[in-house]
Every structure is written in C-alpha cells, then in structure tokens.
Protein backbone atom coordinates (compact mmCIF):
# COMPACT_ATOMS: atom_id res chain seq x y z
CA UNK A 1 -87.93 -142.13 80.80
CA UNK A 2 -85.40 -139.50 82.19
CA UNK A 3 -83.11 -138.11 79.78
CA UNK A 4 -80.02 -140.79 80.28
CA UNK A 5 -79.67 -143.15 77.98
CA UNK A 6 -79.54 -146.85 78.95
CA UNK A 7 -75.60 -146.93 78.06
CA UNK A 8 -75.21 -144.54 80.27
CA UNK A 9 -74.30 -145.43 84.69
CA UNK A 10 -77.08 -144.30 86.95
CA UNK A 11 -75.77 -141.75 89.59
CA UNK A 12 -75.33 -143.41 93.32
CA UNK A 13 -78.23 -143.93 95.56
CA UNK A 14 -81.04 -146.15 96.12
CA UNK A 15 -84.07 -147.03 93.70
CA UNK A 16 -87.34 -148.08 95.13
CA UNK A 17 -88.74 -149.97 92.00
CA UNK A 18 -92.14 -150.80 91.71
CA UNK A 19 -93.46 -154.61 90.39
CA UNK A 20 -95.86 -156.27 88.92
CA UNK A 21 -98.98 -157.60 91.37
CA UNK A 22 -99.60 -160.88 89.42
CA UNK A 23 -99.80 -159.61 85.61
CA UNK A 24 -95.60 -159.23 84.61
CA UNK A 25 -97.00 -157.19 81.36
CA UNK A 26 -97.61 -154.55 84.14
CA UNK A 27 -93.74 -153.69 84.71
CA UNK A 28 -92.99 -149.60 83.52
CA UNK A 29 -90.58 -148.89 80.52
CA UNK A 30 -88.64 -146.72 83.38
CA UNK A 31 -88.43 -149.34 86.04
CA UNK A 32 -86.64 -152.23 83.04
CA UNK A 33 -84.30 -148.83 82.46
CA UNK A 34 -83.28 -148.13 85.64
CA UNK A 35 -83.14 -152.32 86.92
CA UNK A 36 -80.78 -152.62 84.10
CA UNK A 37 -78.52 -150.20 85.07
CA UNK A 38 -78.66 -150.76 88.79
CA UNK A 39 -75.46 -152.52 89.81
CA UNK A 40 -77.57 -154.41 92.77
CA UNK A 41 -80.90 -155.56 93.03
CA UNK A 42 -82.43 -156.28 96.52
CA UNK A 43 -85.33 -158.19 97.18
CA UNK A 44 -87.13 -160.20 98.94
CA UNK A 45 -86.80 -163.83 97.38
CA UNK A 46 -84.62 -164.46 95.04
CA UNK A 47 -86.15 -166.83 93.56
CA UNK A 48 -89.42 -164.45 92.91
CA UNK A 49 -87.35 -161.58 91.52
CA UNK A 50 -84.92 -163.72 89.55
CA UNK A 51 -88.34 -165.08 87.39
CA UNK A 52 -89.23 -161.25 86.41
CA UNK A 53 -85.54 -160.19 85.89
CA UNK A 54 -85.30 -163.44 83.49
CA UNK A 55 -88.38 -162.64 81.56
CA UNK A 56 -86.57 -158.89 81.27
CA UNK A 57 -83.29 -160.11 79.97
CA UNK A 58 -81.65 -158.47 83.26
CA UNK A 59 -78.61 -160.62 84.93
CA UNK A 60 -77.46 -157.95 87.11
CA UNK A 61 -76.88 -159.08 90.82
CA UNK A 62 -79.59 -160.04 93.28
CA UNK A 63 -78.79 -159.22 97.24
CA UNK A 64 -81.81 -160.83 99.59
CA UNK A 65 -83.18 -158.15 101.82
CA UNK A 66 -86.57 -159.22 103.65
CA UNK A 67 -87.96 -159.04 107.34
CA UNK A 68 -85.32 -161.18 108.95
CA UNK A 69 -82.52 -158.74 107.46
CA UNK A 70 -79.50 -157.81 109.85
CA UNK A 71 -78.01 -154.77 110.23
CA UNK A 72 -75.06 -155.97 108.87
CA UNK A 73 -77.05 -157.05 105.18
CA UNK A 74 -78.52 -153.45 105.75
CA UNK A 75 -75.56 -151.62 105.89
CA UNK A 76 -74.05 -153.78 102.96
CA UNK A 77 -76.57 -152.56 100.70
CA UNK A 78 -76.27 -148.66 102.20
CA UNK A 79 -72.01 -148.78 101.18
CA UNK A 80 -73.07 -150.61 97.98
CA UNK A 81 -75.47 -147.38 97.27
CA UNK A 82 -72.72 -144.95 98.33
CA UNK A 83 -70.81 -146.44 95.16
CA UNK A 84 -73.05 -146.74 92.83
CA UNK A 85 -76.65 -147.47 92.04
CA UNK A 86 -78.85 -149.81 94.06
CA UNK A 87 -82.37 -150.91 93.48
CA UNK A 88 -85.12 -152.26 95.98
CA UNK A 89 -87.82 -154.19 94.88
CA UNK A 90 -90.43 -156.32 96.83
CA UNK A 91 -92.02 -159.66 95.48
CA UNK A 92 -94.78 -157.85 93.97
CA UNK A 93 -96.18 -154.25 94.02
CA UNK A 94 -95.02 -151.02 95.75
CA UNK A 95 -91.83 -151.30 98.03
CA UNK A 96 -92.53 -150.68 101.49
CA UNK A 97 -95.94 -150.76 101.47
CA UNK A 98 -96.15 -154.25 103.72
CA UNK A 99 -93.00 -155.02 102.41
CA UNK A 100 -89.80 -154.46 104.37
CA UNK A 101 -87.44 -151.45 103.52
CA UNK A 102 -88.45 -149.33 106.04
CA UNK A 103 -85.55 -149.28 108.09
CA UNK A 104 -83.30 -149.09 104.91
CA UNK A 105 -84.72 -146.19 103.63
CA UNK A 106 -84.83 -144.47 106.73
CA UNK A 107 -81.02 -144.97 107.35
CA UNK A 108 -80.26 -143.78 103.79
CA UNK A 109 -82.14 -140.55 104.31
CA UNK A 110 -80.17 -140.03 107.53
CA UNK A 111 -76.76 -141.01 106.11
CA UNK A 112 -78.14 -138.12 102.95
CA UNK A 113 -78.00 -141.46 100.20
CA UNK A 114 -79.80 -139.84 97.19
CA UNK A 115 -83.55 -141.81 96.84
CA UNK A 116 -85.44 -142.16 94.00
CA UNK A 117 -89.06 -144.30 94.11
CA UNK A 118 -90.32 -145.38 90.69
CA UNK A 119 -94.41 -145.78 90.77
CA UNK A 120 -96.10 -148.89 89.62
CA UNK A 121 -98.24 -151.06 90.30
CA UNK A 122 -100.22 -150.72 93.60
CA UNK A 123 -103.10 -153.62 94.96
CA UNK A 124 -104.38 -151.21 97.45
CA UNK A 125 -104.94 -148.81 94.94
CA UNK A 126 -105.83 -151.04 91.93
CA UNK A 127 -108.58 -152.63 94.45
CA UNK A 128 -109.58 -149.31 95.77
CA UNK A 129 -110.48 -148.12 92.07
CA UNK A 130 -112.63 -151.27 91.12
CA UNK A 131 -114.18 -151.26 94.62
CA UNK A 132 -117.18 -148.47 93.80
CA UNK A 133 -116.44 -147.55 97.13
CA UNK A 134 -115.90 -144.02 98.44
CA UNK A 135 -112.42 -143.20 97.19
CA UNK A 136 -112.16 -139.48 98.31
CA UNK A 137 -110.16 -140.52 101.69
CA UNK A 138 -108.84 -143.88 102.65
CA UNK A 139 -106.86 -145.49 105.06
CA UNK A 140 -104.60 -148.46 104.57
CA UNK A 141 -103.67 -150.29 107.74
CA UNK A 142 -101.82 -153.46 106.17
CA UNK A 143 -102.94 -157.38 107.54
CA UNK A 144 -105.45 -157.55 110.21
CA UNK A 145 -104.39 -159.35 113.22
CA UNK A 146 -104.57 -163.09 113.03
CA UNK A 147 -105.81 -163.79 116.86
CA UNK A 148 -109.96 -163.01 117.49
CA UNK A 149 -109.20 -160.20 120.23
CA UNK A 150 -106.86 -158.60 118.39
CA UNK A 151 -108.90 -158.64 114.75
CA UNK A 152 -111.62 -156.99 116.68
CA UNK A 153 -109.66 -154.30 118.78
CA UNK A 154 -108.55 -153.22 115.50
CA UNK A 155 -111.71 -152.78 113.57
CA UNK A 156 -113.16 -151.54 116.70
CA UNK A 157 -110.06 -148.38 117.16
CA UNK A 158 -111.05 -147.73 113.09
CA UNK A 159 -114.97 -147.77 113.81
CA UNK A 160 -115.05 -144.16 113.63
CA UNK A 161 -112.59 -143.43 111.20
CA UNK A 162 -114.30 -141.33 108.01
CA UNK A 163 -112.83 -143.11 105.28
CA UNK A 164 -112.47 -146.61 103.58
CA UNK A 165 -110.45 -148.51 105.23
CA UNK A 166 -108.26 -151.22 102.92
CA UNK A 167 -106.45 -154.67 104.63
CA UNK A 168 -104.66 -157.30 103.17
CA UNK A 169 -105.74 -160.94 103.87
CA UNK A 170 -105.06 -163.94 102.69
CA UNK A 171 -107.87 -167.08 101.42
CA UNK A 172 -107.42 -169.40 104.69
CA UNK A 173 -108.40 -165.59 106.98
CA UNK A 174 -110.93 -164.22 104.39
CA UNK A 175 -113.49 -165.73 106.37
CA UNK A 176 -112.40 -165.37 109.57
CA UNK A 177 -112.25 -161.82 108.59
CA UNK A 178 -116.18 -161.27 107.30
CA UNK A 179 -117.65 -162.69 110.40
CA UNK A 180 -115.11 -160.06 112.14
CA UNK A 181 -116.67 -157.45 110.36
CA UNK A 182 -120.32 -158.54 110.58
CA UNK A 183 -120.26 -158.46 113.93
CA UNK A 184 -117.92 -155.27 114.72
CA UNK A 185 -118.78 -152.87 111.80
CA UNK A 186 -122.53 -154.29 110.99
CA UNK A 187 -124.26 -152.21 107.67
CA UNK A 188 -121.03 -151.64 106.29
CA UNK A 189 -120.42 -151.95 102.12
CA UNK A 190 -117.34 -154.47 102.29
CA UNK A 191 -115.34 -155.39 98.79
CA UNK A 192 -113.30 -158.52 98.14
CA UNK A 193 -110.65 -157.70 95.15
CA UNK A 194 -108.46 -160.56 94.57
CA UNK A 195 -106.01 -162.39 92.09
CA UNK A 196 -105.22 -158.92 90.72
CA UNK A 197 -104.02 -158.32 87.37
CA UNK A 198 -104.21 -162.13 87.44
CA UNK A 199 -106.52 -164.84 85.13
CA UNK A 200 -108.93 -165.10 87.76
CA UNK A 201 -108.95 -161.75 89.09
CA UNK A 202 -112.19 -160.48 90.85
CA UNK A 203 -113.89 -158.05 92.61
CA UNK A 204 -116.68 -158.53 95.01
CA UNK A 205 -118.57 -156.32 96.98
CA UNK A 206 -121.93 -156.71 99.50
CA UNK A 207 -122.45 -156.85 102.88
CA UNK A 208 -120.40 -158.67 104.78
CA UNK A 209 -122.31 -161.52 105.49
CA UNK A 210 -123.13 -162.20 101.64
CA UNK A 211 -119.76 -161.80 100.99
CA UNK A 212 -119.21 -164.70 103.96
CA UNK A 213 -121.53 -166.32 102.27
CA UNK A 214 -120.70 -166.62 99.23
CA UNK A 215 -116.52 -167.40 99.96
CA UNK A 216 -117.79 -170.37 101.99
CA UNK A 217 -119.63 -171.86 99.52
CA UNK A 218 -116.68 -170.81 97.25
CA UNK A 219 -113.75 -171.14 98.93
CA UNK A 220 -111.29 -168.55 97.70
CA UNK A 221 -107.68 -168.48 96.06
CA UNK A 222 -104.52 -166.34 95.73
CA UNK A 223 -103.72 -162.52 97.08
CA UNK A 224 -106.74 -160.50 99.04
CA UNK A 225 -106.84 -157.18 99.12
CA UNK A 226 -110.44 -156.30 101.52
CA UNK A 227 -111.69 -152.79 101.40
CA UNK A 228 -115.00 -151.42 104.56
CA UNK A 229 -116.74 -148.92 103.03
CA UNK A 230 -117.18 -146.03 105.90
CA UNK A 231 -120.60 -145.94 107.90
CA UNK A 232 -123.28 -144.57 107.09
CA UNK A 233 -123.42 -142.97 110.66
CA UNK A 234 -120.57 -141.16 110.08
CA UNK A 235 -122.43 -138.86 107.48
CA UNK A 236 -122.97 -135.17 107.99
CA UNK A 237 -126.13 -134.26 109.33
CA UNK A 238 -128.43 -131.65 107.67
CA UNK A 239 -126.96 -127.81 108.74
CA UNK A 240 -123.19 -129.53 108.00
CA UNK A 241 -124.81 -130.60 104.40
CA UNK A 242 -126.09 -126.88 104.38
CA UNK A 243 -122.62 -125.37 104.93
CA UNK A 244 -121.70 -127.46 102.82
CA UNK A 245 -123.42 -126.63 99.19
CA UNK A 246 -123.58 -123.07 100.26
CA UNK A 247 -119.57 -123.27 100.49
CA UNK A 248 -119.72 -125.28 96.99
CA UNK A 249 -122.25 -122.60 95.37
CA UNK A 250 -119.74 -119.45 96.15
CA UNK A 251 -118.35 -120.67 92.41
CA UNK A 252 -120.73 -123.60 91.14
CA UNK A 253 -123.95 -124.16 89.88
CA UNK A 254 -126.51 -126.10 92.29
CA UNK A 255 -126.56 -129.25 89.98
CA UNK A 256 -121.86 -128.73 90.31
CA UNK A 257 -122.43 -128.51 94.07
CA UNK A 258 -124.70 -131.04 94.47
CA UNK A 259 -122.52 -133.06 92.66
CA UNK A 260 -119.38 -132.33 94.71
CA UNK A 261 -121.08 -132.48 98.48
CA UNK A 262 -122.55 -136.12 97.15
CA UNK A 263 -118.95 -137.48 96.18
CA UNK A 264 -117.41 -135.87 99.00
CA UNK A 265 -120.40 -137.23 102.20
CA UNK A 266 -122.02 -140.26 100.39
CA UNK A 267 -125.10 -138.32 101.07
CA UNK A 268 -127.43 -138.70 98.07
CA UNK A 269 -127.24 -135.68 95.15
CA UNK A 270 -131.23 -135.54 94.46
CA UNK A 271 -131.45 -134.79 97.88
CA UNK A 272 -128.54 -132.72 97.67
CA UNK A 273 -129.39 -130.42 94.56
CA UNK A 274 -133.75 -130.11 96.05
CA UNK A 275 -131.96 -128.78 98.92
CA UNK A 276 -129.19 -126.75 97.30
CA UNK A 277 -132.47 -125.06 94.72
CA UNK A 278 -133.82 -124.43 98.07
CA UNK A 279 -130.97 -122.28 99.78
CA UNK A 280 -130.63 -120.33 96.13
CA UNK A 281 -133.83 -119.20 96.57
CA UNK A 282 -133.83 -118.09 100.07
C-alpha cells in the first residue's frame, strides 16, 4: 500500500492494474486501492471487468479500450488522465502483455502523463515457474501464427534462440501446435500449463509428441499458456564449461560452482563438480 489513504484522490496519470488469470482471490490489496480511487477504468470488455469490479464493491466508471480502439477513444482516455486518475486493466493478467495498451502508453509517455504499473498476476510467468523448465532466460513471443507456413517460420527464426521460449495458444490450436513443434524443434522438453489459477488447472510437460498424444486423446479446455524448453544443442561445449567453473571458483567452492554452471547451461552438476575437482587440482 503507498502511504495515501483510500479517502484520499490519487494524483493524475495512468494506472496499469494488474488482474486476476482465472482465480479472482488473486487480485492485490494495492490494485482494489488504487481501482477505487481511479475516476476511470478502461478495459477491454465491459462485461469481463464489470464481474471483478462487482465482486470488489467498485462502481466507478468503465471506458472500453481494446484492439479496435480509435484514436479518438485513445485520446479521450489521455485528457481524462491529464485530470485526474485513470486505470487500465486487461480481461485477465498483466496489461499489455498481449493485451492492447501499447499505443496508449506510449502516447502518455510522450505527452509526459505520469505512469504507474501495479504487478500481479502474470500466466507467462505463473506457467514458467511450474514448468521445471530452464527459467534463467526466457523469451515470450505472444500467439503463434495460426496459418502452417507461418507457425513454422516462427519456430524455425527461434530455433537457435538460448532460452525457453513461452506462447499463448488456445484448445482448438494446441494440437496443431505440438505436431508444429515435433517436426521443427524435434528433442525439445515442451510444457502445457493451462486453466491457471483455475479448478482444473494443470501443468504438463514431455516431449512433444506425448504431449500430442495425450491432448488428442484428451481434448483440452480453457487458456494455454505453451512453454519449448531450449535444445540441448545449444549447450556449451567442454573448454566453455571449463571457463566457466573456473570463473565460478574465483569466490565458490567446487560443489557452489558446480551448482551455478548446471542451473545456468543445463549441463549436468556430477559432471560438472568431477570436472570442477579436476581443474582445483591442476
């Protein structure tokens, strides 16, 4: 909580609130403050938004702002945050993050509109942290392509990109998606996390031809977020695994550094500490 009190007006600007993802128990103390005191509310349906502000107690006003947006419902929202305080939230999750308010944001910067962003609830992340994949670097690149050529073009340009690599997807593409993969990225770890936060929520992970396997025999529901762990081929070879622990050892013990080059390659830490004993002793 900052240190206004909820009688008191927010200053002018814009608020980018985060949402819940499915679970509504998952809304912050902060972001019920600050949606309570915002004198407008924009968001992308109504209709969503107006459920949550209900369950809140909140009947301040509600402004649609979504992909089809003008600049004229843009720059109704930018006066409105000259004069006082305005909130954006998306149907669910982070703001902006496949969401629209790009463009808004970016014109409120440049017109030097105070911003605030209020952190919440996140699928990417959330499904990142129950994936057991590597988590040291990823790289979110929103809803792959609908159209065959295109899927494929994209998971081929991100073949040799060093990190995870999280999508969004929905249940009619999942599988659409998985034979993508198979065949583009073969021997990758793939996850599954869906109906977050939700009754049902799971996370899956395999290859991705078990995990095709398995959503056509079950046929999935609700949100998708899918994670590709990064290749195998993409891990350092023996000298970089050298420089490596050697770097680690300057101020760790073998066992520490063997430790930190295994979270940070993939490569695996018995391997890792024989060969870090090794260069102690030469």
């Amino acid at each position: 909580m900052n240190d206004a009190t909820p009688s008191e007006k927010l200053s002018s600007g814009l608020y980018i609130v985060a949402t819940p993802i499915g679970n509504l128990g998952d809304i912050t103390l902060r972001a019920k403050d600050v949606l309570e005191r915002c004198d407008v509310i924009a968001c992308e349906d109504t209709r969503v938004t107006g459920k949550l502000m209900k369950l809140l107690g909140i009947s301040n006003r509600l402004w649609r702002y979504d992909d089809h947006a003008s600049t004229a419902d843009r720059q109704r929202l930018l006066d409105a945050a000259r004069a006082g305080p305005v909130a954006l939230v998306s149907d669910a999750g982070m703001p902006l993050v496949s969401d629209p308010g790009y463009r808004l944001v970016r014109e409120a910067r440049e017109a030097d509109i105070a911003i605030t962003a209020l952190p919440g609830a996140s699928a990417p992340l959330l499904a990142l942290a129950m994936s057991g994949l590597p988590n040291d670097r990823f790289l979110f690149a929103g809803f792959l392509p609908q159209k065959e050529k295109a899927r494929a073009d994209m998971l081929a340009e991100l073949a040799s990109v060093r990190s995870t690599l999280i999508f969004f997807d929905t249940a009619p593409r999942l599988a659409k998606s998985l034979a993508a993969i198979a065949e583009v990225l073969p021997g990758r770890e793939v996850s599954v996390a869906r109906e977050l936060t939700k009754l049902h929520e799971e996370c899956r992970t395999g290859s991705a031809e078990e995990l095709l396997a398995h959503y056509e025999a079950h046929p999935p529901k609700g949100e998708i977020v899918l994670l590709i762990g990064p290749s195998v081929d993409a891990e350092p070879d023996e000298v970089d695994a050298d420089a490596l622990l050697l770097e680690a050892m300057t101020d760790a013990k073998p066992s520490q550094a063997a430790g930190q080059v295994a979270k940070a390659t993939g490569l695996d830490r018995k391997m890792l500490y024989a060969r870090a004993m090794e260069l102690k002793g030469q």
